[in-house]
C-alpha atoms as a PDB file:
ATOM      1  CA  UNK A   1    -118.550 172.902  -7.627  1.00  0.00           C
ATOM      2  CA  UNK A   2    -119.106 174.436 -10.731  1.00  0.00           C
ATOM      3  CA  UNK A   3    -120.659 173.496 -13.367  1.00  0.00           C
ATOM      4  CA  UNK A   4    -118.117 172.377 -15.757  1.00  0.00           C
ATOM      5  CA  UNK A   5    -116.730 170.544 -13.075  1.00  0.00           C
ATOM      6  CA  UNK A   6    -119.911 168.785 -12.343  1.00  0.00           C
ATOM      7  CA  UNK A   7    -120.407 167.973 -16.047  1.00  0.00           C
ATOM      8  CA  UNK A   8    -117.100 166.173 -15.722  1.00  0.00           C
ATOM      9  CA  UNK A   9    -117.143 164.129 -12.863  1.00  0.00           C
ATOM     10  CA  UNK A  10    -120.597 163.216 -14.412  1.00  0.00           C
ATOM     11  CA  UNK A  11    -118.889 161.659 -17.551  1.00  0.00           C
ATOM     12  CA  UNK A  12    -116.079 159.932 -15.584  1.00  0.00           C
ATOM     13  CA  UNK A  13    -118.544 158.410 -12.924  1.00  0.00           C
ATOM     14  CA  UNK A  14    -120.541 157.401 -16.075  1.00  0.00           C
ATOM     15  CA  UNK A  15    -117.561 155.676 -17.879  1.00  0.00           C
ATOM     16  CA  UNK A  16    -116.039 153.911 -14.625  1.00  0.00           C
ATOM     17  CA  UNK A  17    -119.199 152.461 -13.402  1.00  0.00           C
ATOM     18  CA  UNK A  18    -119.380 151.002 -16.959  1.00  0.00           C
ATOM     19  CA  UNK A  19    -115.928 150.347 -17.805  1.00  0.00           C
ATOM     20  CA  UNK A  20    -114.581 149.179 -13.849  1.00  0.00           C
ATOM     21  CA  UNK A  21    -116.937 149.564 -11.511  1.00  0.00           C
ATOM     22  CA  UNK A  22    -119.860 146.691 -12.066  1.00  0.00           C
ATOM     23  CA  UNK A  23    -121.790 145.865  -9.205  1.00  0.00           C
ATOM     24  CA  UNK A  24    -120.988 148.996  -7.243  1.00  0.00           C
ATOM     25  CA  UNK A  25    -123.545 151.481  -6.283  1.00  0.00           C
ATOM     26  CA  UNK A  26    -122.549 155.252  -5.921  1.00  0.00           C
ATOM     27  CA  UNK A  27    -122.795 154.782  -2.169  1.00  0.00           C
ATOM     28  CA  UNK A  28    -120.729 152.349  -2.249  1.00  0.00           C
ATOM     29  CA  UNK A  29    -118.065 154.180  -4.329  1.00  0.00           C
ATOM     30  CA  UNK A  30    -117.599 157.929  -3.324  1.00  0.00           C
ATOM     31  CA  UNK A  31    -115.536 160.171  -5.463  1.00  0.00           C
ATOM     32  CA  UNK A  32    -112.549 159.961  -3.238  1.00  0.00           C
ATOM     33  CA  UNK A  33    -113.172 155.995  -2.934  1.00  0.00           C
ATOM     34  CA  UNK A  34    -109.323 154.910  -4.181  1.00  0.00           C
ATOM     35  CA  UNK A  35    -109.781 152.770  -7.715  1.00  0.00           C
ATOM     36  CA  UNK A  36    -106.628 150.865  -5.912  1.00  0.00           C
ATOM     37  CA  UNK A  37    -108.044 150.196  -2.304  1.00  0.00           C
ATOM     38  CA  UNK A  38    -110.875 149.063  -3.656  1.00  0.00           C
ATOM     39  CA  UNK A  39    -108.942 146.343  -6.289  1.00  0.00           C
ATOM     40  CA  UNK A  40    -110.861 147.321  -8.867  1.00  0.00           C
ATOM     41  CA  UNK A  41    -107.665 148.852 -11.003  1.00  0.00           C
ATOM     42  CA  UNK A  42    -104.987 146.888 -12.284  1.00  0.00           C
ATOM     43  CA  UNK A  43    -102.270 148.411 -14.937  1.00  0.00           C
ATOM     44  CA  UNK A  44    -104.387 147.442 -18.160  1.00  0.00           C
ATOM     45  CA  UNK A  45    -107.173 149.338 -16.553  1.00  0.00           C
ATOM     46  CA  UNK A  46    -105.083 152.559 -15.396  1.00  0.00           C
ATOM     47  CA  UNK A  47    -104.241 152.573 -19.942  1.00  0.00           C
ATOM     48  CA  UNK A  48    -107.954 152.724 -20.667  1.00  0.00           C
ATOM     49  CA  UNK A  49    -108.537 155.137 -18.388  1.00  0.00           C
ATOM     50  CA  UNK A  50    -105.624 157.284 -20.038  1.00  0.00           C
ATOM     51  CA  UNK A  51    -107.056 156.381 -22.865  1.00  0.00           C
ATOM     52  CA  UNK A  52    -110.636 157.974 -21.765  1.00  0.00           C
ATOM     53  CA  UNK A  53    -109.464 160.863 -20.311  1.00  0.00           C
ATOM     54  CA  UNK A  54    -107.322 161.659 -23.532  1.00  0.00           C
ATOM     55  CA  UNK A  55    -110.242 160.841 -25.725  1.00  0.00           C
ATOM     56  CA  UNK A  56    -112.999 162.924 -24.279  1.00  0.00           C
ATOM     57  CA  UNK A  57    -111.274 165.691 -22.729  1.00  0.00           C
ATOM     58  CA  UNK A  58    -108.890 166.706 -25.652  1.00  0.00           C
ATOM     59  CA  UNK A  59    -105.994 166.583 -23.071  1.00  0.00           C
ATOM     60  CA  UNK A  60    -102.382 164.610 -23.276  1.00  0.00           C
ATOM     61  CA  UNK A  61    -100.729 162.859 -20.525  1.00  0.00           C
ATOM     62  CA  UNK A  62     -96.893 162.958 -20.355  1.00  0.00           C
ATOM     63  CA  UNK A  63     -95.317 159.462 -19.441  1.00  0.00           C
ATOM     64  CA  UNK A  64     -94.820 160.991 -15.668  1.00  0.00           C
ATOM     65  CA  UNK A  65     -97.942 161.706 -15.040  1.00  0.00           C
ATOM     66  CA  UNK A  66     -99.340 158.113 -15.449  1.00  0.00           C
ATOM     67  CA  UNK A  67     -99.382 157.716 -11.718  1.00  0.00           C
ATOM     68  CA  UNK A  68    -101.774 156.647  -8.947  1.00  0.00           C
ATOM     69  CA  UNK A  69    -101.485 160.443  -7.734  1.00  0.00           C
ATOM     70  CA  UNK A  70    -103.593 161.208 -10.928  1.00  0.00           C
ATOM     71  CA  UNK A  71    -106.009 158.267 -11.531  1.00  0.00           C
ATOM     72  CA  UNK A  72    -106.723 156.973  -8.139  1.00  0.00           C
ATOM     73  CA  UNK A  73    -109.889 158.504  -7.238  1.00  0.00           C
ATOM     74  CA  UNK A  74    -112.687 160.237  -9.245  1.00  0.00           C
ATOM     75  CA  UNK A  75    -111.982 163.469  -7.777  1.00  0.00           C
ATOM     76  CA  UNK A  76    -108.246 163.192  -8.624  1.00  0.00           C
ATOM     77  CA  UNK A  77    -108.596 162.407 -12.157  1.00  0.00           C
ATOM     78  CA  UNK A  78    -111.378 165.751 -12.281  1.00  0.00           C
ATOM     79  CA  UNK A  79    -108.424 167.927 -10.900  1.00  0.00           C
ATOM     80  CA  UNK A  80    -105.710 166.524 -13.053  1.00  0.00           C
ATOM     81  CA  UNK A  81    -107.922 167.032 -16.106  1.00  0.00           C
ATOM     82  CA  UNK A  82    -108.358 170.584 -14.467  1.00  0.00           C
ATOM     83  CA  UNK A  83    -104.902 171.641 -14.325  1.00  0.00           C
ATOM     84  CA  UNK A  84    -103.969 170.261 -17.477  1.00  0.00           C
ATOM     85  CA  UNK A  85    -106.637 172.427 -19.214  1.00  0.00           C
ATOM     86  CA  UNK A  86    -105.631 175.606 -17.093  1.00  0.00           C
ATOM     87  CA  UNK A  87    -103.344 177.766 -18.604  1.00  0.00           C
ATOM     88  CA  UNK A  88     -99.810 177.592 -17.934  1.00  0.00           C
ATOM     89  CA  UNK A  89     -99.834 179.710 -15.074  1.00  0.00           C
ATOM     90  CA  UNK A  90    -102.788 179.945 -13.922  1.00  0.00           C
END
């Protein structure tokens, strides 16, 4: 993993055990632990997340890709944030 990529998953662990995850330890919540599975996601909660992602990672999500394929898991929102910021391409 390199380091940009570790610096992200970093700041999204950071904001979901904030924001979603209370009482949850990192053990208990791996970073391909489902947000869904785990009922700790609901619709309202999938819109802040957006809203994070958009906010602190200067990216834009097109109404299509608001899906579960894309914010279900910690590792899935780090590669979604990763494609979106590769060049067309790529």
């Amino acid at each position: 993993m390199d380091k940009t990529r570790e610096d992200m998953i970093s700041s999204i662990r950071s904001y979901l055990f904030e924001s979603f995850l209370l009482g949850f330890s990192s053990d208990d919540f791996p970073d391909d632990r489902s947000f869904y599975e785990a009922g700790v996601l609901d619709s309202i909660g999938v819109i802040e997340i957006v809203s994070y992602i958009e906010q602190n990672f200067d990216i834009t999500f097109d109404n299509n890709e608001i899906v579960p394929e894309n914010v279900s898991t910690i590792n899935q929102i780090a590669d979604f944030i990763t494609q979106k910021k590769s060049p067309i391409g790529a």
